[in-house]
C-alpha atoms as a PDB file:
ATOM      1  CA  UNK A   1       0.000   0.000   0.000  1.00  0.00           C
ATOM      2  CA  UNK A   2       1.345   3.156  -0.962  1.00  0.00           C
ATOM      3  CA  UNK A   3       0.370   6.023   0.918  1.00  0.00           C
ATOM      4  CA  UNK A   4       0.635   9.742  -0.760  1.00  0.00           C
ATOM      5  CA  UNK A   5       3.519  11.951   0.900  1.00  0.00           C
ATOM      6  CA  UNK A   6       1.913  14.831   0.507  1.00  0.00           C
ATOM      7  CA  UNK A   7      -1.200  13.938   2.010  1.00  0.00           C
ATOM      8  CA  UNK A   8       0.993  12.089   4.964  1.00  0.00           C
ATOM      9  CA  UNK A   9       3.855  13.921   5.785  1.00  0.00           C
ATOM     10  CA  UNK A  10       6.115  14.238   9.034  1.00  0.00           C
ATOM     11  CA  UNK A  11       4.799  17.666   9.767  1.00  0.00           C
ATOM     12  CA  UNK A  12       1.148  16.021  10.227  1.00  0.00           C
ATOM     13  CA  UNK A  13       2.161  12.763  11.314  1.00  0.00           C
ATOM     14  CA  UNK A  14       3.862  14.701  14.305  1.00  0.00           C
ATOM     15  CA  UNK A  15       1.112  16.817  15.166  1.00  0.00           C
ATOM     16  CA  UNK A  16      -1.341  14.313  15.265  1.00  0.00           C
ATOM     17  CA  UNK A  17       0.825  11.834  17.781  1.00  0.00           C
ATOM     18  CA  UNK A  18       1.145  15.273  19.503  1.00  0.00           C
ATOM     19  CA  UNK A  19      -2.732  16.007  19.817  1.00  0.00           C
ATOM     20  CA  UNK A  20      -3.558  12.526  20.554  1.00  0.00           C
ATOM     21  CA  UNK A  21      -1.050  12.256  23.682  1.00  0.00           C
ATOM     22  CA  UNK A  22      -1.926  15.419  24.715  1.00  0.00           C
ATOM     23  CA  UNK A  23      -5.713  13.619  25.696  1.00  0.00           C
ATOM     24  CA  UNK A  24      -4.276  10.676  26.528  1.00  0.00           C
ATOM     25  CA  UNK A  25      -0.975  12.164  28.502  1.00  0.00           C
ATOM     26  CA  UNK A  26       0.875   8.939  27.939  1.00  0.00           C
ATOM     27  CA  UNK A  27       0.714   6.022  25.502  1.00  0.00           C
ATOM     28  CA  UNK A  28       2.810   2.897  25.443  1.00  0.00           C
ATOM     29  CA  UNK A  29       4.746   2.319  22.267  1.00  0.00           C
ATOM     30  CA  UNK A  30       1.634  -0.620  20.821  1.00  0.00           C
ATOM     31  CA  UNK A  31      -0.695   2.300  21.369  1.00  0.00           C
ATOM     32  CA  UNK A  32       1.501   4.919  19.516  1.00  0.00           C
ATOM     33  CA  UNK A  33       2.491   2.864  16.633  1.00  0.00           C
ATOM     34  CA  UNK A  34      -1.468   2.676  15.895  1.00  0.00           C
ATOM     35  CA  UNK A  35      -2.634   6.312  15.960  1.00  0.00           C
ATOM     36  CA  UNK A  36      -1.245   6.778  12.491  1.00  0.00           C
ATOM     37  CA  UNK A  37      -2.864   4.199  10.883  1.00  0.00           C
ATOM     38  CA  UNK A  38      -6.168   5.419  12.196  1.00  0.00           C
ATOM     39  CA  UNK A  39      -5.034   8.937  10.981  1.00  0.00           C
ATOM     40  CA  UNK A  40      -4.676   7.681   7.479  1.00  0.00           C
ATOM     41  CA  UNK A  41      -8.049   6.228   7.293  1.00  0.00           C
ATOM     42  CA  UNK A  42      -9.604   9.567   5.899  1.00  0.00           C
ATOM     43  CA  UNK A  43     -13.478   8.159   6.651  1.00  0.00           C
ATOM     44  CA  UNK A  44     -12.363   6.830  10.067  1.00  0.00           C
ATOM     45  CA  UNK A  45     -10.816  10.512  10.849  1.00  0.00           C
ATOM     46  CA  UNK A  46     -13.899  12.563   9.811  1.00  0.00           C
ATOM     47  CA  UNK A  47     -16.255   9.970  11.890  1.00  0.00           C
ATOM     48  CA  UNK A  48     -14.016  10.339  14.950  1.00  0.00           C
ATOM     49  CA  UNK A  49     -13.761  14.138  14.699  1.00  0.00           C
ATOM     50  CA  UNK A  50     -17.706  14.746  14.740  1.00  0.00           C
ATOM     51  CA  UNK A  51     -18.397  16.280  17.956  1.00  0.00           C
ATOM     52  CA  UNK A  52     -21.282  14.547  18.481  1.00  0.00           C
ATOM     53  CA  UNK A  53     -20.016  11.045  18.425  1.00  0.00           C
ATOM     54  CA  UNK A  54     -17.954   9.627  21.544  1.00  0.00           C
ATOM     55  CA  UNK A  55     -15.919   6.407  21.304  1.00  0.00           C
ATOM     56  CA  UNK A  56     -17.254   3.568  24.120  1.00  0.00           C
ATOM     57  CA  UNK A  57     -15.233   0.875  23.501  1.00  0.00           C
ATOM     58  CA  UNK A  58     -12.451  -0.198  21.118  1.00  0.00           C
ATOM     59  CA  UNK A  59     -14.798  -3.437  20.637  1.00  0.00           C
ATOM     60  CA  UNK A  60     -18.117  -1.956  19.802  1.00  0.00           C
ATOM     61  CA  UNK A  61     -16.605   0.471  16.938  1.00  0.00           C
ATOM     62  CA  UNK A  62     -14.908  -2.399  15.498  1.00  0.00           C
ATOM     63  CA  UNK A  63     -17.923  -4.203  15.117  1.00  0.00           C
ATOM     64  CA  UNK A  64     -19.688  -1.376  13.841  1.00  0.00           C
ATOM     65  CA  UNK A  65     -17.257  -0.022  11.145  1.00  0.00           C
ATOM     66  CA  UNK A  66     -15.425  -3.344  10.221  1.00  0.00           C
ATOM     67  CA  UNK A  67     -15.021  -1.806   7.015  1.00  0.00           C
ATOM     68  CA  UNK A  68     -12.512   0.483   8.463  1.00  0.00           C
ATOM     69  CA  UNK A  69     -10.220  -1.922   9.356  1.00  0.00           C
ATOM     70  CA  UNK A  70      -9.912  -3.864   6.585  1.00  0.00           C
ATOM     71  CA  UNK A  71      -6.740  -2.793   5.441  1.00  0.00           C
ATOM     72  CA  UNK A  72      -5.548  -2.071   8.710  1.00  0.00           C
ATOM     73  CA  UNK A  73      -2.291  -4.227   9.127  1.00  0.00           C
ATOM     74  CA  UNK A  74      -1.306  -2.960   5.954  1.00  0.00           C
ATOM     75  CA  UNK A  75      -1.842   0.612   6.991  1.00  0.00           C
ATOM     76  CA  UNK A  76      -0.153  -0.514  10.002  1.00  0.00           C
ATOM     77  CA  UNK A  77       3.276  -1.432   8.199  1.00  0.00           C
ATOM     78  CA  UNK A  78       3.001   0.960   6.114  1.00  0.00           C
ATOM     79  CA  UNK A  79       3.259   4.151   8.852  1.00  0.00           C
ATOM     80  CA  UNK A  80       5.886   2.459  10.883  1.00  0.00           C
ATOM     81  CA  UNK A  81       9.207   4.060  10.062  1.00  0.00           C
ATOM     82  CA  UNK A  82       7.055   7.600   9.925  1.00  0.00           C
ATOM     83  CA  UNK A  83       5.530   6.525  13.620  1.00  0.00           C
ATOM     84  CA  UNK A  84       9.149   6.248  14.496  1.00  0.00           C
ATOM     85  CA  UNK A  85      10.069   9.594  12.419  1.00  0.00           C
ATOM     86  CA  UNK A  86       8.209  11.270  14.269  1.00  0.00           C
ATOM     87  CA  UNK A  87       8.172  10.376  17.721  1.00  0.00           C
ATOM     88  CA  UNK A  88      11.857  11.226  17.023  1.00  0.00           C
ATOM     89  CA  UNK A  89      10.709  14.549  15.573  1.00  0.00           C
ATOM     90  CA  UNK A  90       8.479  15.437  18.740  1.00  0.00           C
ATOM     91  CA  UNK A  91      11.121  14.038  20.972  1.00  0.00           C
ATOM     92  CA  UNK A  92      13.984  16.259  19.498  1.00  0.00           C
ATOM     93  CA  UNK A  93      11.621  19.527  19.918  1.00  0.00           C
ATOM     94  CA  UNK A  94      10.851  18.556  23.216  1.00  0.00           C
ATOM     95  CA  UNK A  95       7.056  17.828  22.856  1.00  0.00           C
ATOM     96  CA  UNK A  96       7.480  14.641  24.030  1.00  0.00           C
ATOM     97  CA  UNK A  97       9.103  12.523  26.393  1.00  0.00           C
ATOM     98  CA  UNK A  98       9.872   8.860  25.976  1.00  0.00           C
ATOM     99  CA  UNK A  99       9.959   6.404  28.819  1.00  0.00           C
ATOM    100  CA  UNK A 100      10.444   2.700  29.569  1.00  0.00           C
ATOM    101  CA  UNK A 101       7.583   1.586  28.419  1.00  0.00           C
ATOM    102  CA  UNK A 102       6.186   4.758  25.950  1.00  0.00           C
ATOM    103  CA  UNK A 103       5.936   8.211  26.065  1.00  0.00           C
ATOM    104  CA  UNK A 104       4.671  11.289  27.509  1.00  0.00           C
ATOM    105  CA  UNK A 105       3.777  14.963  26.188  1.00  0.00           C
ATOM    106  CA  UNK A 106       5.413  16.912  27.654  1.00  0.00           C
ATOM    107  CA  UNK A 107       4.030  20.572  25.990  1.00  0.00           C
ATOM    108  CA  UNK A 108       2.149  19.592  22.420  1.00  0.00           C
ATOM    109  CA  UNK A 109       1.923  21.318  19.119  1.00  0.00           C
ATOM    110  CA  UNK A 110      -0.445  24.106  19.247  1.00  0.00           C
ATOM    111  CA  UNK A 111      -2.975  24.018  16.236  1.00  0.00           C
ATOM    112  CA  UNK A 112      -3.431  27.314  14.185  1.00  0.00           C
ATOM    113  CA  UNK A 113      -5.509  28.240  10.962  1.00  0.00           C
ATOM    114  CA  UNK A 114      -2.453  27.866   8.977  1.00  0.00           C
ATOM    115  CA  UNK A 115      -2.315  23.964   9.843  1.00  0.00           C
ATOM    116  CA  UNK A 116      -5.426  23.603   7.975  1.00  0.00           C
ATOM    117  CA  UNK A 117      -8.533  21.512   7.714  1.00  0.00           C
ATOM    118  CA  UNK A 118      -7.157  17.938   7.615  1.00  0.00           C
ATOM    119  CA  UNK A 119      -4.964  19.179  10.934  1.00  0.00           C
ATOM    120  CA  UNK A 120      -8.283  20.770  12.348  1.00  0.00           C
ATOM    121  CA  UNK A 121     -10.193  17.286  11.843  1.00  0.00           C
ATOM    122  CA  UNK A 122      -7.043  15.322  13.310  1.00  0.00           C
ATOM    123  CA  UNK A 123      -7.284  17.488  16.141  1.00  0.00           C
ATOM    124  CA  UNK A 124     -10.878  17.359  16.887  1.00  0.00           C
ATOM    125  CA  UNK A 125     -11.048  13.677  16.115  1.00  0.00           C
ATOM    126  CA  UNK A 126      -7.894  13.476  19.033  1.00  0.00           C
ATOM    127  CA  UNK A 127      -9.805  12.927  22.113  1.00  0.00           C
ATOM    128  CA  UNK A 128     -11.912   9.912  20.532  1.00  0.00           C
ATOM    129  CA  UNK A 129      -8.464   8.405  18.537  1.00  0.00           C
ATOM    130  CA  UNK A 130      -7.298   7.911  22.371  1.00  0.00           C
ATOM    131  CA  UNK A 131      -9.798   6.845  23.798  1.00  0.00           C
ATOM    132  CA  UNK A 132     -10.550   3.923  20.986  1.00  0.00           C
ATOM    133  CA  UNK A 133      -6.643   2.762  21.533  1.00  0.00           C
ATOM    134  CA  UNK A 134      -6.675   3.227  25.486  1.00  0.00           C
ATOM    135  CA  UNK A 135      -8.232  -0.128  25.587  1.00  0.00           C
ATOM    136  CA  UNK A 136      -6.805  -3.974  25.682  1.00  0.00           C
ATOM    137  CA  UNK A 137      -4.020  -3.433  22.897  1.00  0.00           C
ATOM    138  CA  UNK A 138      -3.610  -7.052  22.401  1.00  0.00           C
ATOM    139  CA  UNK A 139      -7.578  -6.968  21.512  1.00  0.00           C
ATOM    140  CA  UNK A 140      -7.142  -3.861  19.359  1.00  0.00           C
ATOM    141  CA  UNK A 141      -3.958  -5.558  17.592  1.00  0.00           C
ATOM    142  CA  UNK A 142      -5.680  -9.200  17.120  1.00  0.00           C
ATOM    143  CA  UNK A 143      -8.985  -7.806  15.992  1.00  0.00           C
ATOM    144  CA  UNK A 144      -7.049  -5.202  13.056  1.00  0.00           C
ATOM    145  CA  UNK A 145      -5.423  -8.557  12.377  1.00  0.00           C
ATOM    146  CA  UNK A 146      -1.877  -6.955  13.096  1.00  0.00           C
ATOM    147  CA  UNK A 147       0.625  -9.610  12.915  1.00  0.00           C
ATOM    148  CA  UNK A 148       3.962  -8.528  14.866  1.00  0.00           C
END
């Protein structure tokens, strides 16, 4: 799967780890190494960012939008090295911190006009990105059918 650099780019790959640990405060590396994947999923991100829908459970959003995760693992493989590029990116600027067993914000990426819609969306659709990964990550990663 190849995914468009212009449309996913280390600038916006950065700021949306950055929004979505700034709800969450702290995420272990699974958790991190997913929020991309979800962020690529353009449907998925415009779904999440509507104000007036709130995440329950990692379990019953899967089995209502299956069709979002059909191409998950391969989504999944393909935003690993920019995961990693930018966690190093947000780590370097100081926006994050990483720890034994993940990382923490530390002060996160302030959103402005400028950013534009798709960062807008990202941002809004933040709060329910971490709470659909702050549950059981070995259901999350068996049920996207991510093989490690």
């Amino acid at each position: 799967m190849k995914l468009s650099s212009f449309y996913n780019n280390l600038g916006i790959d950065a700021f949306a780890i950055s929004a979505v640990l700034e709800r969450a405060e702290f995420l272990t590396f699974p958790r991190l190494m997913v929020i991309l994947p979800i962020v690529a999923h353009r449907d998925m991100v415009r779904q999440l960012a509507n104000t007036r829908f709130r995440v329950v459970s990692f379990e019953q959003y899967f089995i209502e939008k299956t069709q979002y995760f059909y191409n998950f693992a391969d989504r999944y493989r393909a935003c690993l090295a920019p995961t990693v590029n930018a966690l190093q990116l947000l780590n370097e600027i100081g926006c994050l911190e990483f720890r034994a067993d993940g990382a923490a914000i530390v002060s996160p990426l302030p959103i402005t006009a400028a950013m534009g819609n798709r960062a807008d969306r990202i941002h809004r659709a933040s709060s329910n990105i971490a709470a659909l990964i702050s549950g059981s990550v070995d259901v999350f990663y068996l049920n996207a059918r991510i093989e490690l």
